[in-house]
Protein backbone atom coordinates (compact mmCIF):
# COMPACT_ATOMS: atom_id res chain seq x y z
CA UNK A 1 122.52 109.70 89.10
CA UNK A 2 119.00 108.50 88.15
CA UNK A 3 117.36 107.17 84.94
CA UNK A 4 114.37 106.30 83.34
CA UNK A 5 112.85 104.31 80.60
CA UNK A 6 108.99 105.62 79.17
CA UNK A 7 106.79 103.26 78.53
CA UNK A 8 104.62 105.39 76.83
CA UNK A 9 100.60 104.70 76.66
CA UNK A 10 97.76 107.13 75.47
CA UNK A 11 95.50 108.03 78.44
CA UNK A 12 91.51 109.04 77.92
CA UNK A 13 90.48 112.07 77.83
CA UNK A 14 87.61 113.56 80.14
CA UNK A 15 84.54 111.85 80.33
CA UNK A 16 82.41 114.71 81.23
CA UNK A 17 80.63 116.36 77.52
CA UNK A 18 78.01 118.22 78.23
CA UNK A 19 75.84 116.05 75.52
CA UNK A 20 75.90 113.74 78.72
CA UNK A 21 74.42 115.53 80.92
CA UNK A 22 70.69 115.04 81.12
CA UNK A 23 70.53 111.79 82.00
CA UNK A 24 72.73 112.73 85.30
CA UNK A 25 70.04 115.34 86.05
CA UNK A 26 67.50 113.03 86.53
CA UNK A 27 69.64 110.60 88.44
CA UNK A 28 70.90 111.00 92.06
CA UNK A 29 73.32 112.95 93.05
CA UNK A 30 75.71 110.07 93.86
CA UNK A 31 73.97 107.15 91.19
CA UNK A 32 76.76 105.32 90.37
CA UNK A 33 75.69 103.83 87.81
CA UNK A 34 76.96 107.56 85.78
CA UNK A 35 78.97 108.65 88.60
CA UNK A 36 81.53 110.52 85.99
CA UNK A 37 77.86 112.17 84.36
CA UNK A 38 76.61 113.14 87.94
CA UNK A 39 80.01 114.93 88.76
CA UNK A 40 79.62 116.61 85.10
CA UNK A 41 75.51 117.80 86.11
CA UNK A 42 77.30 119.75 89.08
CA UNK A 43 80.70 121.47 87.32
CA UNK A 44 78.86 122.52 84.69
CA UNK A 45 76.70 125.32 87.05
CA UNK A 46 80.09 126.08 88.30
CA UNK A 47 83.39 127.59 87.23
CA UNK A 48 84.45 126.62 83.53
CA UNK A 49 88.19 127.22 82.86
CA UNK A 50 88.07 129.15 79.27
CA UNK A 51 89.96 126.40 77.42
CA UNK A 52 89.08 122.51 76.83
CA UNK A 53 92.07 120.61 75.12
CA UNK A 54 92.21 116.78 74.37
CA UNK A 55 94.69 115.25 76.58
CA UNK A 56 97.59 112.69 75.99
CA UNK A 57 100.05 111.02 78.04
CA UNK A 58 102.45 108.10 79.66
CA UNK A 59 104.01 106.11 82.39
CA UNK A 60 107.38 105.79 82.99
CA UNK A 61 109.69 103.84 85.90
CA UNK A 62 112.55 106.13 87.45
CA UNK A 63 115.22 105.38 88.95
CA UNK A 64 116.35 107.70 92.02
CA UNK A 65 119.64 106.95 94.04
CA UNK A 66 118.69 103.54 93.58
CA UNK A 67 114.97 103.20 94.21
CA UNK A 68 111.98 102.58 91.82
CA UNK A 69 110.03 105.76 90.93
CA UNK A 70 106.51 105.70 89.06
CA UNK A 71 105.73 108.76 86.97
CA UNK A 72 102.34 109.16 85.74
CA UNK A 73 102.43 112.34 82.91
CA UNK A 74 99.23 113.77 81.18
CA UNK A 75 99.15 117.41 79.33
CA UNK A 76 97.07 118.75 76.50
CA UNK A 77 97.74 116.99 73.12
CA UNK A 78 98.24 120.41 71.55
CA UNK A 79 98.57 123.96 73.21
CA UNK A 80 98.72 127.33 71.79
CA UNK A 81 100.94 128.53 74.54
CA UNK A 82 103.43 126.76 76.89
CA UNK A 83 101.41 124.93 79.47
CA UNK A 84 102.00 125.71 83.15
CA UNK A 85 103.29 122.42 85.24
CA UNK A 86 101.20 120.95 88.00
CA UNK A 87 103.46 118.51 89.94
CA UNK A 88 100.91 116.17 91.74
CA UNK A 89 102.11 113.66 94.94
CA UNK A 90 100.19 110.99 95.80
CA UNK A 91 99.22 109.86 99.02
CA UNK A 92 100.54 107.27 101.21
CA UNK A 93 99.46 103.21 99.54
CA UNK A 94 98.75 105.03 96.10
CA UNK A 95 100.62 104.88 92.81
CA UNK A 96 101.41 107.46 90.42
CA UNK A 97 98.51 106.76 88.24
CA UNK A 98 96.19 107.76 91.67
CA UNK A 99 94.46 110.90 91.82
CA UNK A 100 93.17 110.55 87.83
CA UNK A 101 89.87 112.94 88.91
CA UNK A 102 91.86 115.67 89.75
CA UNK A 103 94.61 115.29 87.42
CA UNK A 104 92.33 114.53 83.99
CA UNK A 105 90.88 117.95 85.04
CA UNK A 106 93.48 120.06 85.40
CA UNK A 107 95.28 118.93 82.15
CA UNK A 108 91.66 119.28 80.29
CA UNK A 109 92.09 123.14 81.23
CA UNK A 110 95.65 123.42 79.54
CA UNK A 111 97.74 122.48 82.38
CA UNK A 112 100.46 119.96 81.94
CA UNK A 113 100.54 117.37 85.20
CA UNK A 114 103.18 114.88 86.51
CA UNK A 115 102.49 112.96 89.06
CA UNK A 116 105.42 110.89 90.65
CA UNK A 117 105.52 108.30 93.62
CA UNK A 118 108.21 106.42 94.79
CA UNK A 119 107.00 102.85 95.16
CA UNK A 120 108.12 101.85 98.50
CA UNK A 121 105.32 104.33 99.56
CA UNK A 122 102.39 102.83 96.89
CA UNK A 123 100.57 100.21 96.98
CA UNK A 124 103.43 97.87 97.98
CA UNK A 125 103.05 98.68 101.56
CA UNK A 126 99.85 96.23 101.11
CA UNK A 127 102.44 93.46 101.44
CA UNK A 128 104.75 94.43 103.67
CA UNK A 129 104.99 91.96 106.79
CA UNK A 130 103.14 94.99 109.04
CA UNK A 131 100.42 95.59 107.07
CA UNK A 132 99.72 91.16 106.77
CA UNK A 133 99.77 91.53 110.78
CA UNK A 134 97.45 94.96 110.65
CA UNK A 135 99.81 97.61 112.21
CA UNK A 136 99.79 100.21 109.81
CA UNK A 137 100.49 103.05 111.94
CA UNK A 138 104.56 102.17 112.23
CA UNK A 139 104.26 102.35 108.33
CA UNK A 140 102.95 105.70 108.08
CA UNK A 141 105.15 106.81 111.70
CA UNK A 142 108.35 106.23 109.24
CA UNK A 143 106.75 107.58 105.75
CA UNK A 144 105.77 110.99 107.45
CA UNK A 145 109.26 111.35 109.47
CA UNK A 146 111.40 114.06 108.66
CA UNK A 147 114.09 111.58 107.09
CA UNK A 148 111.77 109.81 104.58
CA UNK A 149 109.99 113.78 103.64
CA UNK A 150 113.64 114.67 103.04
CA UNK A 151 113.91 111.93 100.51
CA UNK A 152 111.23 112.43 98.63
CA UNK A 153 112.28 116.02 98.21
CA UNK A 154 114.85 114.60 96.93
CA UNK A 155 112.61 112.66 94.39
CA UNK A 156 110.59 115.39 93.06
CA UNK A 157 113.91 117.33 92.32
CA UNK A 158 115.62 115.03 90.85
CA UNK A 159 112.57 113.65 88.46
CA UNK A 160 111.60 117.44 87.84
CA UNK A 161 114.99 117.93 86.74
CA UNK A 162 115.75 115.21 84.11
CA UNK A 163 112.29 116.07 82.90
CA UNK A 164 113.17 119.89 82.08
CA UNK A 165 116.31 118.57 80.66
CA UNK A 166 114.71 116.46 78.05
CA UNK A 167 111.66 118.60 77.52
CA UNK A 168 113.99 121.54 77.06
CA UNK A 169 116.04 119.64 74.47
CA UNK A 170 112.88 118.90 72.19
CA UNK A 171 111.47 115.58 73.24
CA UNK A 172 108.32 115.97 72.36
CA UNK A 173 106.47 113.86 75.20
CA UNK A 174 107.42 116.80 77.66
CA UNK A 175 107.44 119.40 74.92
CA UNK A 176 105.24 123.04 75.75
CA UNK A 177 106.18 123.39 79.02
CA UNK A 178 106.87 126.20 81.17
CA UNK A 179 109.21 125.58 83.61
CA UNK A 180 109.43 128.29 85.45
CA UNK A 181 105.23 128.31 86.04
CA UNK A 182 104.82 125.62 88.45
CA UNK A 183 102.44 124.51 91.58
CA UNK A 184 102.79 121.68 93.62
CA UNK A 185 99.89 120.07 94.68
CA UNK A 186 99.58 116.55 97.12
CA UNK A 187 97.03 114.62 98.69
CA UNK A 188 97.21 112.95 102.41
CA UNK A 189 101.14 112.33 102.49
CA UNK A 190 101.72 113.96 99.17
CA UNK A 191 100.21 116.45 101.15
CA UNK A 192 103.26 116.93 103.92
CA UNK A 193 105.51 116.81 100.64
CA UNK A 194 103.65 119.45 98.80
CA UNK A 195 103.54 121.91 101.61
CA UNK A 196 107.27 121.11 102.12
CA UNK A 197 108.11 122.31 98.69
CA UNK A 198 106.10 125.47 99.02
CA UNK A 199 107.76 126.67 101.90
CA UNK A 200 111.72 127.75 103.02
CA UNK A 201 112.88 127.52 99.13
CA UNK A 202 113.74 123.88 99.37
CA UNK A 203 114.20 123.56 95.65
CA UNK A 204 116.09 126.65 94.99
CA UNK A 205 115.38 125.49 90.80
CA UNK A 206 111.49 125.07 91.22
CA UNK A 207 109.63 127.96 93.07
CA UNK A 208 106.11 127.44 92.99
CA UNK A 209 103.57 129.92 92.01
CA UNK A 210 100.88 128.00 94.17
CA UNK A 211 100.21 124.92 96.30
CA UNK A 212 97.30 122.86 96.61
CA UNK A 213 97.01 120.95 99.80
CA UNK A 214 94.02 117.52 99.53
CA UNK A 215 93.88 116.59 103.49
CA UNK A 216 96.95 118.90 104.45
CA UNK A 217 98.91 117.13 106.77
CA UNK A 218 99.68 118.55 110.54
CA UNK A 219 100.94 115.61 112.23
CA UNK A 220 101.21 114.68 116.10
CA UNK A 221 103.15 116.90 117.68
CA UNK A 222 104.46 118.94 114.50
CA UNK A 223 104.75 122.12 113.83
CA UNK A 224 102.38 123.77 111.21
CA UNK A 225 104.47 123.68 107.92
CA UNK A 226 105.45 127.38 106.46
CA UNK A 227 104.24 128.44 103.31
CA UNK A 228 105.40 130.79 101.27
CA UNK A 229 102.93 130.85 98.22
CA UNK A 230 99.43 131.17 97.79
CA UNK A 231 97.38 128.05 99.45
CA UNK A 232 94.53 126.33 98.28
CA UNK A 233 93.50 123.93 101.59
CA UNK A 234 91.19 121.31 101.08
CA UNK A 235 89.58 119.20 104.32
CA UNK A 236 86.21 118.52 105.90
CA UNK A 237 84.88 117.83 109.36
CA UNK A 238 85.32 114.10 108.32
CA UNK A 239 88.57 114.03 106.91
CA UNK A 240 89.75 111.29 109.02
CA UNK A 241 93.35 109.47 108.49
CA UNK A 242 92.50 105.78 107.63
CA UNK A 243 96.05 104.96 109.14
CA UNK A 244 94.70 106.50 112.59
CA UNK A 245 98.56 108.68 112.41
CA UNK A 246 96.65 111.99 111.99
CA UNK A 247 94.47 111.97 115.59
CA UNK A 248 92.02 113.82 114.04
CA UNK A 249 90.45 115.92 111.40
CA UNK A 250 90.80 119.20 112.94
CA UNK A 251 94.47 119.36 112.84
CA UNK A 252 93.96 119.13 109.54
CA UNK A 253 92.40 123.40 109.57
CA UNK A 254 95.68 124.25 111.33
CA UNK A 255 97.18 124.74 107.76
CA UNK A 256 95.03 127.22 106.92
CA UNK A 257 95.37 128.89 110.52
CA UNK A 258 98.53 129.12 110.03
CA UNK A 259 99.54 130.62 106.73
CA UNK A 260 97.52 133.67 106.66
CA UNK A 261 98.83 133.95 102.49
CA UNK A 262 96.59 136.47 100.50
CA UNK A 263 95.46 134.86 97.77
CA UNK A 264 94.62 131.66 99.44
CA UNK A 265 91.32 129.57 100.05
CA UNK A 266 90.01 127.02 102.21
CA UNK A 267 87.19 124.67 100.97
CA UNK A 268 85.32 122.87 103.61
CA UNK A 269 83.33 119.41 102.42
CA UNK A 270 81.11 119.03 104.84
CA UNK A 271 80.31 115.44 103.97
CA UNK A 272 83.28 114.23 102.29
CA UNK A 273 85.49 111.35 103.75
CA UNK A 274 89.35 111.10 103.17
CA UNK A 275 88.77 108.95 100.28
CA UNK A 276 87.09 111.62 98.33
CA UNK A 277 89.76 113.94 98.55
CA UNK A 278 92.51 111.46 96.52
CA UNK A 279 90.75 112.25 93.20
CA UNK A 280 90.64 108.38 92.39
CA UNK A 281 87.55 107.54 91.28
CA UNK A 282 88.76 106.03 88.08
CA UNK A 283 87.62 102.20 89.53
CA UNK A 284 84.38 103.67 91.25
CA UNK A 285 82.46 100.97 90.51
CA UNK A 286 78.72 100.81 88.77
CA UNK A 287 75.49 100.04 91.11
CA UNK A 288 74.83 97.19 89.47
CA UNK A 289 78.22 96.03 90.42
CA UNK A 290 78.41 97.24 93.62
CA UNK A 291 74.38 95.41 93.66
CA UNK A 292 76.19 92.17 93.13
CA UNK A 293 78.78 92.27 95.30
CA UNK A 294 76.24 92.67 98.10
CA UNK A 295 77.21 93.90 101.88
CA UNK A 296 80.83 92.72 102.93
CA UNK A 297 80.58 90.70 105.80
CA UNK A 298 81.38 92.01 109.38
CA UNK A 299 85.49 90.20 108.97
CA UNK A 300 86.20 92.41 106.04
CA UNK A 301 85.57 95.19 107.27
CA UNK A 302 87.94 94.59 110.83
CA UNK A 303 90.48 96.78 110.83
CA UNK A 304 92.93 93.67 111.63
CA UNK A 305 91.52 91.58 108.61
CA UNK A 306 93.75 90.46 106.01
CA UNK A 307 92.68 90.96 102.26
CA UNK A 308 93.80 88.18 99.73
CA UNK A 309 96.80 90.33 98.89
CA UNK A 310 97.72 90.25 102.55
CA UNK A 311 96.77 93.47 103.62
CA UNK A 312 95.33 94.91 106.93
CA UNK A 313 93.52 97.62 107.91
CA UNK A 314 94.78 100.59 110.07
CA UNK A 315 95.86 100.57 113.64
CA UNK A 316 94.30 101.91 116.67
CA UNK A 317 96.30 104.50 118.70
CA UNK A 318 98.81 101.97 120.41
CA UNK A 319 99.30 100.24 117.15
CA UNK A 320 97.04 97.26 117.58
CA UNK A 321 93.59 96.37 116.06
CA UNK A 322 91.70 99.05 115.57
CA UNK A 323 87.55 100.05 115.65
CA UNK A 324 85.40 97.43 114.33
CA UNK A 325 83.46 97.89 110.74
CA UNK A 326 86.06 100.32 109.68
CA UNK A 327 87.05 99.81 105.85
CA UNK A 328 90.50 98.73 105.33
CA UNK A 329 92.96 102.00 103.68
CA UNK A 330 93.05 99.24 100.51
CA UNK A 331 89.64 98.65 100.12
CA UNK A 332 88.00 102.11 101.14
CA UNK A 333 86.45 103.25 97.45
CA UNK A 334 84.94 99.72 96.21
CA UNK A 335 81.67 98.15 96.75
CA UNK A 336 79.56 99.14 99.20
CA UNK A 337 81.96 101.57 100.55
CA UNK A 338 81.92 104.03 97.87
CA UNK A 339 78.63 104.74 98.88
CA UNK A 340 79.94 106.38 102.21
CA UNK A 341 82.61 108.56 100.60
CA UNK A 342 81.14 109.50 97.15
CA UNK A 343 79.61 112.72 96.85
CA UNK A 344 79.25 113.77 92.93
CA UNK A 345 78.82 117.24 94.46
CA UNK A 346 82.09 117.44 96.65
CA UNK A 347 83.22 115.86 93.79
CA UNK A 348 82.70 119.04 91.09
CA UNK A 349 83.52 121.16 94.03
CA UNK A 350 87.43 120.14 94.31
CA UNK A 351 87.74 120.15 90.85
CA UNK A 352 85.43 123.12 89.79
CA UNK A 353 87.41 125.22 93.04
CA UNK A 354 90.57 123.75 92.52
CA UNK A 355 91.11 124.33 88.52
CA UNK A 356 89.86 128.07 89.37
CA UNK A 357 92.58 128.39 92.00
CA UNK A 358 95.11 127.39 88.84
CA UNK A 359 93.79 129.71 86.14
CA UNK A 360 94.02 132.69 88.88
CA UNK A 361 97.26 131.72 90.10
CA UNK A 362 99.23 130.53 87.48
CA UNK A 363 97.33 132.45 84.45
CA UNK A 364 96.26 135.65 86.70
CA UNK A 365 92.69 135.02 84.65
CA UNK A 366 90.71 138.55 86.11
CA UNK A 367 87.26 135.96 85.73
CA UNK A 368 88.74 132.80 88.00
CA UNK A 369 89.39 135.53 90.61
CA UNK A 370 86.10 136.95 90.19
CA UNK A 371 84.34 133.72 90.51
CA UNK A 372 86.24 132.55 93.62
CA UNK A 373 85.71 135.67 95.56
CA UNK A 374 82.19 136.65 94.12
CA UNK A 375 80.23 133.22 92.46
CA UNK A 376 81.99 130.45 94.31
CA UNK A 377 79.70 130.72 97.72
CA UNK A 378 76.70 129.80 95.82
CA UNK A 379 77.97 127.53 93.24
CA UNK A 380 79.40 125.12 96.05
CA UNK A 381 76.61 124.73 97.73
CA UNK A 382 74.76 124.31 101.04
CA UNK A 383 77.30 120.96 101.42
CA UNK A 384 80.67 122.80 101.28
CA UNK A 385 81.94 126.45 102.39
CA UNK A 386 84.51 128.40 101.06
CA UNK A 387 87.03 131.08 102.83
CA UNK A 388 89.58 133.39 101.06
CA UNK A 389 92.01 135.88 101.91
């Protein structure tokens, strides 16, 4: 039995109006002083889903067979027609509320998105008596084992479920939504649960349309995950696991290799880092800030370094202290770091590429197919490359 309480809050809507848009032109692709403006200057030459709705939504704690879920909902305020349900997992030291880039997107083209996270793989694992001593890759050795993917199956079906129940009985803060139209999509070890969900008919009551896979997850020794939907991959050359469990970035393609699904793309970042790919760049900080803060000296950025909250950086191969000057998984996207892994362009790509995927997918839009297959090429850029089937 599990149950919830909503503590309902109004997010923001997108940042990214077009009235803003000039001043990103003339600034850098990655300024961050308008980093939301500079990602706006690149989507806009790119694919535009057809509809723009202001957004709404809330948290909420669940409670699964005993353990403390975070929810994180956001849908359009208003719809015309029932929205289609994007079920978003986070990856492994994130909360619910991660991935707001991706998320605020999708929901600004009509989709409604949950994201859910059980906590004892968020950012609690920044205390945990490993991570104060700087072995984090026995952490993420248990979160991707087949025991702890099982549970969070689990998770998502049992959240999904009370959610339909309620929604279909009239609340309205799940009202206008269609059930039965749903894609999974996950980032890093939301990733392995995504792909999980897509394939074998797991949930026998939720059979996605569609599932989107941010650093798709092919661990040591595993076997590529099946797939039985249409795939949108999305990796890089430099997609490397900050938790040194994935060896290394290449594995990452063997998702794509290995579900030869028509109707499925692979987006290549050229440039992009892991970090890029979780879609949380809602505490990207300013220049000016990041100015202040100056370099971080050479101890916080040792992977064995404890942060104030106690919290170490990832492992080398035998589980020990790993490389030198390598930003800790809880710090990687603040200060001077987020110059490394933000790329306003990538950026526009995964949404722009990502929300097109959707509206062909889920909404069988004759112009999102069009642009993937025909426009998409040029509007990514010389910094990206795109493959369909």
């Amino acid at each position: 039995m599990s149950n919830f309480s909503f503590q309902a809050c109004r997010l923001p809507v997108a940042l990214l109006l077009a009235s803003a848009l000039l001043g990103a032109c003339a600034s850098k692709p990655n300024d961050l002083r308008n980093p939301h403006e500079a990602i706006a200057a690149f989507a806009e030459k790119s694919y535009q889903a057809p509809q723009q709705n202001p957004t709404q939504g809330w948290d909420a704690d669940f409670t699964v067979a005993e353990q403390p879920i975070e929810v994180s909902w956001l849908a359009p305020a208003q719809t015309a027609n029932a929205a289609p349900l994007v079920v978003f997992l986070p990856g492994l030291g994130e909360g619910a509320r991660a991935g707001l880039q991706w998320r605020r997107t999708w929901a600004d083209a009509g989709y409604a998105v949950v994201s859910i996270q059980p906590q004892q793989y968020g950012r609690g694992i920044y205390s945990s008596s490993e991570a104060q001593a700087g072995t984090f890759r026995g952490i993420a050795q248990r979160a991707y084992s087949d025991k702890a993917l099982n549970e969070r199956i689990a998770v998502v079906h049992q959240v999904l479920s009370q959610l339909r129940v309620r929604g279909q009985a009239g609340d309205a803060q799940v009202a206008g939504v269609d059930w039965n139209n749903v894609v999974f999509a996950g980032y890093d070890l939301g990733a392995q649960t995504a792909a999980a969900l897509a394939g074998d008919s797991l949930l026998r009551d939720w059979q996605p349309k569609a599932v989107i896979l941010l650093s798709p997850y092919v661990g040591p020794g595993s076997p590529v995950a099946r797939v039985d939907t249409p795939l949108l991959s999305v990796t890089g050359p430099h997609d490397e696991d900050p938790f040194s469990w994935v060896d290394s970035p290449e594995r990452r393609l063997a998702m794509w290799r290995g579900n030869p699904n028509p109707g499925s793309y692979q987006l290549i970042a050229k440039n992009a880092q892991h970090q890029l790919f979780s879609g949380s760049l809602d505490e990207l900080p300013s220049a000016d800030e990041a100015d202040r803060k100056g370099p971080k000296r050479d101890a916080d950025m040792d992977a064995g370094a404890g942060g104030r909250d106690g919290s170490g950086g990832p492992p080398g191969a035998d589980g020990g202290e790993g490389p030198k000057r390598r930003p800790r998984p809880d710090t990687m996207g603040h200060g001077q770091d987020s110059q490394n892994w933000f790329d306003a362009h990538q950026v526009a790509n995964v949404q722009t590429v990502s929300t097109a995927f959707l509206d062909a997918t889920l909404r069988h839009s004759a112009e999102a197919k069009a642009w993937l297959a025909n426009d998409a090429v040029q509007a990514i850029g010389p910094g990206a490359s795109i493959e369909g089937r």
